[in-house]
PDB file of N, CA and C in Angstrom:
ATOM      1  N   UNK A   1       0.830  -1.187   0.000  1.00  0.00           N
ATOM      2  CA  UNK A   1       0.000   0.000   0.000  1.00  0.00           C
ATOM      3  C   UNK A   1       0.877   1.255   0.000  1.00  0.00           C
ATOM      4  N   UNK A   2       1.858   1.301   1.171  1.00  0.00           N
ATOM      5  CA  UNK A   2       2.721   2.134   0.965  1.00  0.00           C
ATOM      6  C   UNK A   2       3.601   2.646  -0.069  1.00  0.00           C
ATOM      7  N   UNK A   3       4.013   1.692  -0.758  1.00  0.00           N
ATOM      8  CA  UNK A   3       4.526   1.687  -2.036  1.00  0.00           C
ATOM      9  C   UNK A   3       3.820   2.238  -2.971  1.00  0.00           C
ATOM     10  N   UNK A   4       2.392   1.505  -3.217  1.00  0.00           N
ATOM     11  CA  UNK A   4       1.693   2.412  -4.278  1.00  0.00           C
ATOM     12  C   UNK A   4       1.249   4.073  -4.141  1.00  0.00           C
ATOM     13  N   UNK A   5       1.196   4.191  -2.905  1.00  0.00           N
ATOM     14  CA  UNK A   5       0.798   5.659  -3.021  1.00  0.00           C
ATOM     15  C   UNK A   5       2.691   6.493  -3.241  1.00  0.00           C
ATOM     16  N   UNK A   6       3.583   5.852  -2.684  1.00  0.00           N
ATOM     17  CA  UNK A   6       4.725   6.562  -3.168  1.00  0.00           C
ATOM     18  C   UNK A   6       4.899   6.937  -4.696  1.00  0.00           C
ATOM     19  N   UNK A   7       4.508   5.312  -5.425  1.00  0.00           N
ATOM     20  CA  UNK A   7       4.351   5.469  -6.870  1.00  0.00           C
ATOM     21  C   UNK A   7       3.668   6.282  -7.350  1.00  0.00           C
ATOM     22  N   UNK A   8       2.014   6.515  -7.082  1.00  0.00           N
ATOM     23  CA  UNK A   8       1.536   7.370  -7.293  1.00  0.00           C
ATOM     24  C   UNK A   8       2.102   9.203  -7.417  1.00  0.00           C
ATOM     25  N   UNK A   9       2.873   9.247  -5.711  1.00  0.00           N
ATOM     26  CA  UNK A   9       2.732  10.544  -6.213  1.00  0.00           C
ATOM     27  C   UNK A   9       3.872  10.909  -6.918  1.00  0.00           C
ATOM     28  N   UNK A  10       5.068   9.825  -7.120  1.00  0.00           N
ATOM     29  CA  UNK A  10       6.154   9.881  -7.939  1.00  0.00           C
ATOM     30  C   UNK A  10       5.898  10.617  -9.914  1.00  0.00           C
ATOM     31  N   UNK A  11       4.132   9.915 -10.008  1.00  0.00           N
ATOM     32  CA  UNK A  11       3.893   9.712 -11.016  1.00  0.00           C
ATOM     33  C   UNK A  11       3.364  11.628 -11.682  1.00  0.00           C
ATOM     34  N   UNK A  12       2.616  11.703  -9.902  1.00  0.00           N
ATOM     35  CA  UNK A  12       2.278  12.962 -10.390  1.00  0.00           C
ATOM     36  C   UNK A  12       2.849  14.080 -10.282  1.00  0.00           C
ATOM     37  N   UNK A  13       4.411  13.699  -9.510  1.00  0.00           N
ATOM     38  CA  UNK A  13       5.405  15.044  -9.519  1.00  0.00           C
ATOM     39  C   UNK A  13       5.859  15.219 -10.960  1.00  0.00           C
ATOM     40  N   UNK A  14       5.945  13.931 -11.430  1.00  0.00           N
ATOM     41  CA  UNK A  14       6.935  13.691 -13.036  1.00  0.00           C
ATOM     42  C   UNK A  14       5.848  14.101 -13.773  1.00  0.00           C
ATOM     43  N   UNK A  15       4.352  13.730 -13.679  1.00  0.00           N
ATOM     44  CA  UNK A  15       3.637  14.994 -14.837  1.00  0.00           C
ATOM     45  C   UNK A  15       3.358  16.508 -14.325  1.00  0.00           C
ATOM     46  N   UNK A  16       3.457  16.831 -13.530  1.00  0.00           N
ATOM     47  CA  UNK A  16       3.590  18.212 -13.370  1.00  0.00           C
ATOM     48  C   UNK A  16       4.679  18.891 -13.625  1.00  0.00           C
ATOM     49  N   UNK A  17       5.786  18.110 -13.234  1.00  0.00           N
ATOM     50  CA  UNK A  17       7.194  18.837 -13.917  1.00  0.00           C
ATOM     51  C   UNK A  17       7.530  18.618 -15.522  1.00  0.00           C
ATOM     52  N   UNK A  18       6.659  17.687 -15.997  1.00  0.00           N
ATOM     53  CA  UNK A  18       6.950  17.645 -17.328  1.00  0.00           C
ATOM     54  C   UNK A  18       5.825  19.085 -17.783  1.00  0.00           C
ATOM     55  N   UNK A  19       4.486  18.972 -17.476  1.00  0.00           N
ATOM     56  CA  UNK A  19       3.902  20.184 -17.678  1.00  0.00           C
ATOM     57  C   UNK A  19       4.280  21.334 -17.614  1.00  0.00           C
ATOM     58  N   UNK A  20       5.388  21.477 -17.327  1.00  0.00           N
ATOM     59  CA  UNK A  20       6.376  22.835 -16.621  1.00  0.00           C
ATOM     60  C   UNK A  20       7.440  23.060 -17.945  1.00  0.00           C
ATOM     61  N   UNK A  21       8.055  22.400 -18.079  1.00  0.00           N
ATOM     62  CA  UNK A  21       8.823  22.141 -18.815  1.00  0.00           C
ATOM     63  C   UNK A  21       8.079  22.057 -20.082  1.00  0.00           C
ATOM     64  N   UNK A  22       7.085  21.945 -20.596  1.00  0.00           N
ATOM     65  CA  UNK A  22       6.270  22.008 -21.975  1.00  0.00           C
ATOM     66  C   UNK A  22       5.977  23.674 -22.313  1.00  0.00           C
ATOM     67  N   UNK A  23       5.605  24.419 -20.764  1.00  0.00           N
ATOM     68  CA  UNK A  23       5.033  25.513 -20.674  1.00  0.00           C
ATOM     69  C   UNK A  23       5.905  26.401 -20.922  1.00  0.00           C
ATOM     70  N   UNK A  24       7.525  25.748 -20.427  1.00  0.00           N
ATOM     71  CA  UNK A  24       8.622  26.423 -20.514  1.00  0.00           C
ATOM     72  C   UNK A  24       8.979  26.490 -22.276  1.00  0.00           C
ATOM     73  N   UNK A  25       8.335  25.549 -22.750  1.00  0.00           N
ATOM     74  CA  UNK A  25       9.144  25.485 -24.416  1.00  0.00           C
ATOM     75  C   UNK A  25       8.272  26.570 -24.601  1.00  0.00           C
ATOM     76  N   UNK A  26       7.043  26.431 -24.624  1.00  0.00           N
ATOM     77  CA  UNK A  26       6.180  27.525 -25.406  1.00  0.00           C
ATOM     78  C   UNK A  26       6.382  29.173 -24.724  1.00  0.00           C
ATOM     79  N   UNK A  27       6.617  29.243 -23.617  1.00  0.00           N
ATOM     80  CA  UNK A  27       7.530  30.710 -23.075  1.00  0.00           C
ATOM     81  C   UNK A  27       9.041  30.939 -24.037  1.00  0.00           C
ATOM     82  N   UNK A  28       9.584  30.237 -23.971  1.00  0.00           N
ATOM     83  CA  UNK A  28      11.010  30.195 -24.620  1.00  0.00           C
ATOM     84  C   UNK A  28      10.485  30.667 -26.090  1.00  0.00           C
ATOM     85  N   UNK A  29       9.799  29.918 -26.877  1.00  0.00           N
ATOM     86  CA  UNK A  29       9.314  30.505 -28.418  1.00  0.00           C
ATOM     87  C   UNK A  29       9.170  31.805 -28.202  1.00  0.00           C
ATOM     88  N   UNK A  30       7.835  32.035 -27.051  1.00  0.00           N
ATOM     89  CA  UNK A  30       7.278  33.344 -27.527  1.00  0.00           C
ATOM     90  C   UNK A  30       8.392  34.195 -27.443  1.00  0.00           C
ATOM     91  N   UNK A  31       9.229  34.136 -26.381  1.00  0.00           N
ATOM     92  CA  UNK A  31      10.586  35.318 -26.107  1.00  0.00           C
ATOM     93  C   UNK A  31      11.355  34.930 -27.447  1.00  0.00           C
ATOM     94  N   UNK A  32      11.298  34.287 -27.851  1.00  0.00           N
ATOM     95  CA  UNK A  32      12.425  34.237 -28.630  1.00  0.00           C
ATOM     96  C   UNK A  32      11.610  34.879 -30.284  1.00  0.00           C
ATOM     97  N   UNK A  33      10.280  35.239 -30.670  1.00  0.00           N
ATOM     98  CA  UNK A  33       9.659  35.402 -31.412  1.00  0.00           C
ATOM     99  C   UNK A  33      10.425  37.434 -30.964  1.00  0.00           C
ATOM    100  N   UNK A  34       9.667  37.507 -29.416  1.00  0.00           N
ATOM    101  CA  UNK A  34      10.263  38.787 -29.105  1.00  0.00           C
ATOM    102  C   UNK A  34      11.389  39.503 -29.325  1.00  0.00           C
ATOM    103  N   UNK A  35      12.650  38.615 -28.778  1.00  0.00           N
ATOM    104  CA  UNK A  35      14.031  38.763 -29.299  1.00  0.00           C
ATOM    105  C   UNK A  35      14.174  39.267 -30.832  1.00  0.00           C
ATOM    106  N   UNK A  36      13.457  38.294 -31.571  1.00  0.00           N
ATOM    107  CA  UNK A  36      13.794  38.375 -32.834  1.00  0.00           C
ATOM    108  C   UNK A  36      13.476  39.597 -33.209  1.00  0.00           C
ATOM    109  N   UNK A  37      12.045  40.110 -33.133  1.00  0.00           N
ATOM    110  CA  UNK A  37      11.753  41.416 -33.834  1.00  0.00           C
ATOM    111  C   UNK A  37      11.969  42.421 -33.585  1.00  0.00           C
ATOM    112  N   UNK A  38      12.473  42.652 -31.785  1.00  0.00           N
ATOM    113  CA  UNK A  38      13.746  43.744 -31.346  1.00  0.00           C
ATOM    114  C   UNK A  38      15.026  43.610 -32.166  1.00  0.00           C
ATOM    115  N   UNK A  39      15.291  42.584 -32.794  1.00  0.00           N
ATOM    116  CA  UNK A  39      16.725  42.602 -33.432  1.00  0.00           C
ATOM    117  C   UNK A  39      16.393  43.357 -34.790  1.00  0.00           C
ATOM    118  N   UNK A  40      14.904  43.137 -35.195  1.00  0.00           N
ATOM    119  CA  UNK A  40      14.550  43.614 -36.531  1.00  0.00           C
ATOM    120  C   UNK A  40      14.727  45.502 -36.139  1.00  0.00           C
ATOM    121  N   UNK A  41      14.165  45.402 -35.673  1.00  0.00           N
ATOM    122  CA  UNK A  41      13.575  47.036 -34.829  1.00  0.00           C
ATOM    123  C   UNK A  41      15.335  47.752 -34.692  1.00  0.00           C
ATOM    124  N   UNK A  42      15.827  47.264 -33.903  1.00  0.00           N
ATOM    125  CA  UNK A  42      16.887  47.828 -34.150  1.00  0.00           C
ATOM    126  C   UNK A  42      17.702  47.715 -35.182  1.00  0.00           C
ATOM    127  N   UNK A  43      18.070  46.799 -36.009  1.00  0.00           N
ATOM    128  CA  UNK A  43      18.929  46.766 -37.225  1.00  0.00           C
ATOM    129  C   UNK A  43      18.212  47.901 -37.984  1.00  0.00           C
ATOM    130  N   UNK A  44      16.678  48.413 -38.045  1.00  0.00           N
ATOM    131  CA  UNK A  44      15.840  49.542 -39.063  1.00  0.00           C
ATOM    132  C   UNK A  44      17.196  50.745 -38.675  1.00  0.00           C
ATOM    133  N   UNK A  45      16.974  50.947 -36.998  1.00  0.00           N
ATOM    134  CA  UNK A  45      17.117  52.339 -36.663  1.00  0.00           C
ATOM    135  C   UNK A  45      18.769  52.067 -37.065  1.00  0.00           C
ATOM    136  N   UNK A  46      19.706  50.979 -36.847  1.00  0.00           N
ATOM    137  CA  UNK A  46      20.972  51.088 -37.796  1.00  0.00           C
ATOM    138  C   UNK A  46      21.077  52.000 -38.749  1.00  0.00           C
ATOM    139  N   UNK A  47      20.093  50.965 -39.452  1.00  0.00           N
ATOM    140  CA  UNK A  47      19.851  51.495 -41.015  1.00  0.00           C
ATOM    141  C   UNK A  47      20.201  53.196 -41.242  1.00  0.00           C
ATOM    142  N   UNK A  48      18.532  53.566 -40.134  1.00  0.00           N
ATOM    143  CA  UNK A  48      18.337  54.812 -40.370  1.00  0.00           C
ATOM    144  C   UNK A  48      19.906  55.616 -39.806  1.00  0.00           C
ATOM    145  N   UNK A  49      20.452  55.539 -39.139  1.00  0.00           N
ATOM    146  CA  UNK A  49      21.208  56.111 -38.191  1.00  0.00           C
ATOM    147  C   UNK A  49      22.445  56.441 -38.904  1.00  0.00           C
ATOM    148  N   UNK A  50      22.358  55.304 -39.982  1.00  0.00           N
ATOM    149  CA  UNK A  50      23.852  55.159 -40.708  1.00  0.00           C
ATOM    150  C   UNK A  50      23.272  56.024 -42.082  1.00  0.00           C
ATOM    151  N   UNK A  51      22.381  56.146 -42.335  1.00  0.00           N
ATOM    152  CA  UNK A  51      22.340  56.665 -43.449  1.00  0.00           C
ATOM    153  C   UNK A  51      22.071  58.054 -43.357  1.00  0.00           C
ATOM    154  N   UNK A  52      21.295  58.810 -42.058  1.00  0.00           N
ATOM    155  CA  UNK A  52      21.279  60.038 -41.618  1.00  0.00           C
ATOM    156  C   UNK A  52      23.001  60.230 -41.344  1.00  0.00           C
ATOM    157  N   UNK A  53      24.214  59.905 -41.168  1.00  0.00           N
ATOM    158  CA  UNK A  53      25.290  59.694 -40.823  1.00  0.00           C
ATOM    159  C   UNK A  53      25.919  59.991 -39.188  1.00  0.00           C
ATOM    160  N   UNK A  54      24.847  59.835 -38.829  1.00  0.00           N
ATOM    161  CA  UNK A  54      25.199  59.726 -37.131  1.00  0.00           C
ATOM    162  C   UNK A  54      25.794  59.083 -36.680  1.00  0.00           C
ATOM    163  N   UNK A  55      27.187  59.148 -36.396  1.00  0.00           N
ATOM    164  CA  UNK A  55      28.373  57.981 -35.762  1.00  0.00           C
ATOM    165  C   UNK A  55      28.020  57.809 -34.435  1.00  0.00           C
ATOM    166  N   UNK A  56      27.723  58.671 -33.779  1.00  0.00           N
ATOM    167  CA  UNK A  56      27.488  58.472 -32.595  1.00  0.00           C
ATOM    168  C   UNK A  56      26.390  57.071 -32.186  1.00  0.00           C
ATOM    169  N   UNK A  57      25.006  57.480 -32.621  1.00  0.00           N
ATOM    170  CA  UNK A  57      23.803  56.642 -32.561  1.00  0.00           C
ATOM    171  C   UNK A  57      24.142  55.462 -33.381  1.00  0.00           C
ATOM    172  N   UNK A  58      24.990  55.152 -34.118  1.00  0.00           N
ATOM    173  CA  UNK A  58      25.679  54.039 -35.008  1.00  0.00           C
ATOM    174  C   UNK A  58      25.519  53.468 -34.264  1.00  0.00           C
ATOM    175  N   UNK A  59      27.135  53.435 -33.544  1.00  0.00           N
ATOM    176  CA  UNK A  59      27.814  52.953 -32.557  1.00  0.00           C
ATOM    177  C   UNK A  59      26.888  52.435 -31.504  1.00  0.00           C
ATOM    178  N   UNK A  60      25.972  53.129 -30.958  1.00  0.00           N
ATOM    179  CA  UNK A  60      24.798  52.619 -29.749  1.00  0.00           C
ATOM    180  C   UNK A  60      24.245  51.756 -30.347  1.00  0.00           C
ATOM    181  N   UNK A  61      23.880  51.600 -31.619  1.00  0.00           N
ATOM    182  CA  UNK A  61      22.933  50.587 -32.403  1.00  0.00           C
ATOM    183  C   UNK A  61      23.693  49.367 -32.352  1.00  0.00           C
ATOM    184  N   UNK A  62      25.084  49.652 -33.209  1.00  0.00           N
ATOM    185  CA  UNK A  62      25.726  48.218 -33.349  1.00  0.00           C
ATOM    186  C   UNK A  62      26.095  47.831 -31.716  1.00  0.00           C
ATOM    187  N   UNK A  63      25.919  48.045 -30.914  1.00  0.00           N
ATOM    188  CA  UNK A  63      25.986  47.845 -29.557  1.00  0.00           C
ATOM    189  C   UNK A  63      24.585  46.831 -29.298  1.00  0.00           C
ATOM    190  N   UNK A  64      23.638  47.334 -29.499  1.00  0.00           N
ATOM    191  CA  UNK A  64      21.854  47.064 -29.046  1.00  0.00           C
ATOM    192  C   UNK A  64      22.283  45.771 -30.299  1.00  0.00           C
ATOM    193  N   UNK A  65      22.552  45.857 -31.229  1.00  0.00           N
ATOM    194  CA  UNK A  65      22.125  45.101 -32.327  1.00  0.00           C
ATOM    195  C   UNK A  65      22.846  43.706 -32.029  1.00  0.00           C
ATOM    196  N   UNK A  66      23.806  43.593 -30.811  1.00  0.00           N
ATOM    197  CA  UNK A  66      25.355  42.718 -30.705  1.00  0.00           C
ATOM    198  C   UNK A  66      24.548  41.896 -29.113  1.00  0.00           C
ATOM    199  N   UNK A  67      23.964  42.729 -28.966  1.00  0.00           N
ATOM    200  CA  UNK A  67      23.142  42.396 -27.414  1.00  0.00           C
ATOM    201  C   UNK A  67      21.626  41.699 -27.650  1.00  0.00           C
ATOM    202  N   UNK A  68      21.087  42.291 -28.735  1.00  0.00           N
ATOM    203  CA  UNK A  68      20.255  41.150 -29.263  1.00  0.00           C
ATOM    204  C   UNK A  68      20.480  40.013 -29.970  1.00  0.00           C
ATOM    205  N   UNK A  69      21.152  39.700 -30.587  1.00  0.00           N
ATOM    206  CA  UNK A  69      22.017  38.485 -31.024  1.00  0.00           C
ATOM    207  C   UNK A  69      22.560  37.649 -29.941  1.00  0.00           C
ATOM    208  N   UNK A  70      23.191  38.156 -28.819  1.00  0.00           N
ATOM    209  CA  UNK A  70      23.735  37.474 -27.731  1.00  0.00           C
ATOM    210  C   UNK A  70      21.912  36.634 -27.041  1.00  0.00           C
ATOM    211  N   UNK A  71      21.400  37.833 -27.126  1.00  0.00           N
ATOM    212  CA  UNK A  71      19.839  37.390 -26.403  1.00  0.00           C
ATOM    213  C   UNK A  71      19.161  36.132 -26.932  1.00  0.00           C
ATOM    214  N   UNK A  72      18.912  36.492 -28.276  1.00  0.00           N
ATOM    215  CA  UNK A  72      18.603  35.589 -28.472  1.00  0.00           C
ATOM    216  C   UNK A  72      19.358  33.975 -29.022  1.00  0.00           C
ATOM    217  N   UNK A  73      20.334  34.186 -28.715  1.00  0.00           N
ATOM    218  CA  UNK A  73      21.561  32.542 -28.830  1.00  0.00           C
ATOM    219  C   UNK A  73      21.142  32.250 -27.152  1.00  0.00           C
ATOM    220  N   UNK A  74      20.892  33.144 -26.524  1.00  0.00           N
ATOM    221  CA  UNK A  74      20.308  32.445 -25.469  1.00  0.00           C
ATOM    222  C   UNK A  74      19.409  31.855 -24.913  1.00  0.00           C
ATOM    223  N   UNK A  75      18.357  32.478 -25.333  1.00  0.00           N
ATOM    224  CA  UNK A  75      16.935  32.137 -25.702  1.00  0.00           C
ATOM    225  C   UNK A  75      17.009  30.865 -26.175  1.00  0.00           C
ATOM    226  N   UNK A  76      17.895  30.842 -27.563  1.00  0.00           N
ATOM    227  CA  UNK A  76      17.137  29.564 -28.851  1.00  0.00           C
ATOM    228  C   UNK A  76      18.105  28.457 -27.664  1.00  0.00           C
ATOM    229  N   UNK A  77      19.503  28.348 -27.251  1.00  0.00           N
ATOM    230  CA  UNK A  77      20.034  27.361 -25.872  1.00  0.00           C
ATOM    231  C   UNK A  77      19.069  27.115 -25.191  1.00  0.00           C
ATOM    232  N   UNK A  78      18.475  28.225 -24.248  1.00  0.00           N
ATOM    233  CA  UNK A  78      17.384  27.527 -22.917  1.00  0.00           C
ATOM    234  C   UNK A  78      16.497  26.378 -24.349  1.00  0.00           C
ATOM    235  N   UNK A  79      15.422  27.549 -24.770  1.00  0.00           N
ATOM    236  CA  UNK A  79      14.738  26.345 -25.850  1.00  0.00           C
ATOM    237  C   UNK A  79      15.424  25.385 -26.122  1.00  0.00           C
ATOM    238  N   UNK A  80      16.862  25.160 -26.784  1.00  0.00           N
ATOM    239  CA  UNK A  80      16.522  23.317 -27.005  1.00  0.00           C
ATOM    240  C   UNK A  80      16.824  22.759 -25.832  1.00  0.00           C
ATOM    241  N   UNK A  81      17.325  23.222 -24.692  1.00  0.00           N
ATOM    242  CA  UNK A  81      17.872  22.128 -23.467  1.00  0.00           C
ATOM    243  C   UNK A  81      16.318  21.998 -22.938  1.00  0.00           C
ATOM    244  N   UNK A  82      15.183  22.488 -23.185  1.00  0.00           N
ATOM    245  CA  UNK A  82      13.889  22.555 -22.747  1.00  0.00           C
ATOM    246  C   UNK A  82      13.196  21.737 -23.767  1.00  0.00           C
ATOM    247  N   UNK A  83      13.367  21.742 -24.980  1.00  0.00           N
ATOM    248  CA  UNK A  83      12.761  20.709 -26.048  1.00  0.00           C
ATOM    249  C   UNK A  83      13.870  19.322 -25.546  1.00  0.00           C
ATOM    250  N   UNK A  84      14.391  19.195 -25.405  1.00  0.00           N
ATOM    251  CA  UNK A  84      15.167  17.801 -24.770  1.00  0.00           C
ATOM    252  C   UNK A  84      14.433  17.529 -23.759  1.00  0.00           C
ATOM    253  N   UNK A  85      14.086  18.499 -22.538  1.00  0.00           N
ATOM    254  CA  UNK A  85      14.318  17.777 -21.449  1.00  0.00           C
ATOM    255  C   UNK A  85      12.480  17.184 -21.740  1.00  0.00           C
ATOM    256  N   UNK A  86      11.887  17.569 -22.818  1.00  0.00           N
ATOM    257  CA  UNK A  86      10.731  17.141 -22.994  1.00  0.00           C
ATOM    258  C   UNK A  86      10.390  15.906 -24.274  1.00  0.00           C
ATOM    259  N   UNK A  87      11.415  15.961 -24.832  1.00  0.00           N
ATOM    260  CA  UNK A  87      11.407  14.755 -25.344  1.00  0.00           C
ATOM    261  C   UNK A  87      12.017  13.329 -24.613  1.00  0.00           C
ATOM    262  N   UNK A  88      13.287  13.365 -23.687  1.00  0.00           N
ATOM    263  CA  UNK A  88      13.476  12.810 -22.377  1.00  0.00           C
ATOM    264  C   UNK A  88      12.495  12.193 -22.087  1.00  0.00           C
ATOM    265  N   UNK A  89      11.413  13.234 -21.182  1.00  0.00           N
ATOM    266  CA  UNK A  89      10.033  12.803 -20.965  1.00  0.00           C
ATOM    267  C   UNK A  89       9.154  12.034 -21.803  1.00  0.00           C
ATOM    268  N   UNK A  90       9.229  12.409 -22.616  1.00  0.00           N
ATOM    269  CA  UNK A  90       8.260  11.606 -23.573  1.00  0.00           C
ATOM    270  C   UNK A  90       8.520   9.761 -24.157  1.00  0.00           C
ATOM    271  N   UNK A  91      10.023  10.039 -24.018  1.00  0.00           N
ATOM    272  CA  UNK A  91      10.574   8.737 -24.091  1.00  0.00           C
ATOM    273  C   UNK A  91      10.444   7.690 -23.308  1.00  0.00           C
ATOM    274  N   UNK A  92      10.808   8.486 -21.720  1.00  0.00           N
ATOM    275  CA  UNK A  92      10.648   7.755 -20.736  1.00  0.00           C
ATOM    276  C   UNK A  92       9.395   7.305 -20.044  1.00  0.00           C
ATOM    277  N   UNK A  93       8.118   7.965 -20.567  1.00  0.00           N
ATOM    278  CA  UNK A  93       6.614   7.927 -20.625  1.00  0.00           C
ATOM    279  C   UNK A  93       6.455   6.746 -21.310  1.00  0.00           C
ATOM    280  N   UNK A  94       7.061   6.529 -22.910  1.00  0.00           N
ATOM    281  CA  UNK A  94       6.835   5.565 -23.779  1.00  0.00           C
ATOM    282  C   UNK A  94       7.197   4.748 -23.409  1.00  0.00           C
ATOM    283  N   UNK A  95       8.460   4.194 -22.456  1.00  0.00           N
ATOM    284  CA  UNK A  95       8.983   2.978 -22.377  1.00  0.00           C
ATOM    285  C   UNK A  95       8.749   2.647 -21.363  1.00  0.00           C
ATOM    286  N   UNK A  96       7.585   3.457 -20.115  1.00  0.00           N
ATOM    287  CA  UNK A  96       7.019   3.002 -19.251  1.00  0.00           C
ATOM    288  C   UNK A  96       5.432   2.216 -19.705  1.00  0.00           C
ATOM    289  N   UNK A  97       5.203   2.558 -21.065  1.00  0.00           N
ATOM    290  CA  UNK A  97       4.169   2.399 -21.424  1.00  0.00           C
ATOM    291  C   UNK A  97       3.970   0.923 -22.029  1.00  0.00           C
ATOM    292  N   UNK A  98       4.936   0.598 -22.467  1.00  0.00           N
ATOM    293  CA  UNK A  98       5.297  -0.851 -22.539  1.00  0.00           C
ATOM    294  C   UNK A  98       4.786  -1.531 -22.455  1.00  0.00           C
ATOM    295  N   UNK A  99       4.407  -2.845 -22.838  1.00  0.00           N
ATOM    296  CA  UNK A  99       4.237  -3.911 -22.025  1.00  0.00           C
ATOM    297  C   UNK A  99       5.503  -5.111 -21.940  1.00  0.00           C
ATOM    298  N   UNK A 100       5.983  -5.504 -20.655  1.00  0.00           N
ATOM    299  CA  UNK A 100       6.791  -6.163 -20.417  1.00  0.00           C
ATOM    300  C   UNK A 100       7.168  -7.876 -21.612  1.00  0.00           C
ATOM    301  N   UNK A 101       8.444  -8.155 -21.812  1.00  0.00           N
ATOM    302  CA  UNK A 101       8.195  -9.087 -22.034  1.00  0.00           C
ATOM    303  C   UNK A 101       8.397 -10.056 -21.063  1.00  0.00           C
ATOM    304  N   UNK A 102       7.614 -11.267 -21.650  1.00  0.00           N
ATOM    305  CA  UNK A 102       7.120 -12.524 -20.793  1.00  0.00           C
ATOM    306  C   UNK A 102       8.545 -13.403 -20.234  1.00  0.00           C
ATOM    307  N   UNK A 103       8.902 -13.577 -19.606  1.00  0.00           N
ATOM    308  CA  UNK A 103      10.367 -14.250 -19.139  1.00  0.00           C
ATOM    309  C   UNK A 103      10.743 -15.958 -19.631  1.00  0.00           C
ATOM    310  N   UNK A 104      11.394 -15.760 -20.339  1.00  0.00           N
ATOM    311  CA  UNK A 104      11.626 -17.569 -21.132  1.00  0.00           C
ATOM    312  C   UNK A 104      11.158 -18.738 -20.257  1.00  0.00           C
ATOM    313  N   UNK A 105      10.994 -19.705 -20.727  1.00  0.00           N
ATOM    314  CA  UNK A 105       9.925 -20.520 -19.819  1.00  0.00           C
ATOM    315  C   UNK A 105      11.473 -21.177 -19.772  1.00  0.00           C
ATOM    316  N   UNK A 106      11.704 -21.618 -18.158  1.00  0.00           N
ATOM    317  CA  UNK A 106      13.209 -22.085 -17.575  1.00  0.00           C
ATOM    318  C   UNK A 106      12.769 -24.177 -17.626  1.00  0.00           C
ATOM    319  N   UNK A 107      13.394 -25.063 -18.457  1.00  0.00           N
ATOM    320  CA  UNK A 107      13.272 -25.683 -18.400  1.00  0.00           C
ATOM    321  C   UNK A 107      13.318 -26.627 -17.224  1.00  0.00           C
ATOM    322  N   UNK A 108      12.536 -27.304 -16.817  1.00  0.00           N
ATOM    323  CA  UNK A 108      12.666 -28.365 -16.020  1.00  0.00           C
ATOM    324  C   UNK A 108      13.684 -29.329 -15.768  1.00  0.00           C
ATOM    325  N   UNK A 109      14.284 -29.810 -14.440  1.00  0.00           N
ATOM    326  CA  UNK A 109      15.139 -30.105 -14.246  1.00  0.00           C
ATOM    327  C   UNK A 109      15.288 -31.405 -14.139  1.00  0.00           C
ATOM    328  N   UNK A 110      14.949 -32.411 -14.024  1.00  0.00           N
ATOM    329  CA  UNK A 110      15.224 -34.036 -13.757  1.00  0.00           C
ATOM    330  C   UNK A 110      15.489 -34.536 -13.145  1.00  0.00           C
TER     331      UNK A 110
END
């Protein structure tokens, strides 16, 4: 009895932390959807900055523009160590899902 309720709640820490970790991939996208179009947003004002010939505001841009790139290589890292740790899960779900095989029938002895 004791055992099964350990199992039990073994079962339901490992789906709640896998639920976590799913919630975490789809957070990780959206930031990283974010990341991306701040990198767009600023590479414009580059654009603009360099072509108005402002060295100054350049320089701040290719700065912002070097810091979003860093951001998001970080972002897309967390995401895949978070798409792993959910395919992990999914594996280890499947091969609990199993059904055992049957153990060789041990011949009789004489």
């Amino acid at each position: 009895m004791k055992s099964s309720v350990v199992a039990i709640a073994f079962a339901l820490a490992c789906g709640a932390a896998f639920a976590q970790t799913e919630a975490n991939v789809k957070a990780d996208r959206e930031q990283l959807k974010q990341d991306e179009a701040q990198l767009r947003a600023d590479q414009r004002q580059l654009r603009r900055h360099k072509a108005a010939g402002d060295a100054a505001a350049v320089a701040e841009d290719k700065e912002r523009v070097e810091r979003d790139r860093a951001q998001i290589r970080a972002t897309r890292q967390r995401l895949q160590t978070n798409i792993d740790k959910v395919k992990d899960a999914q594996k280890k779900e499947a091969e609990a899902k199993k059904p055992l095989k049957p153990r060789p029938a041990v011949p009789e002895a004489k």
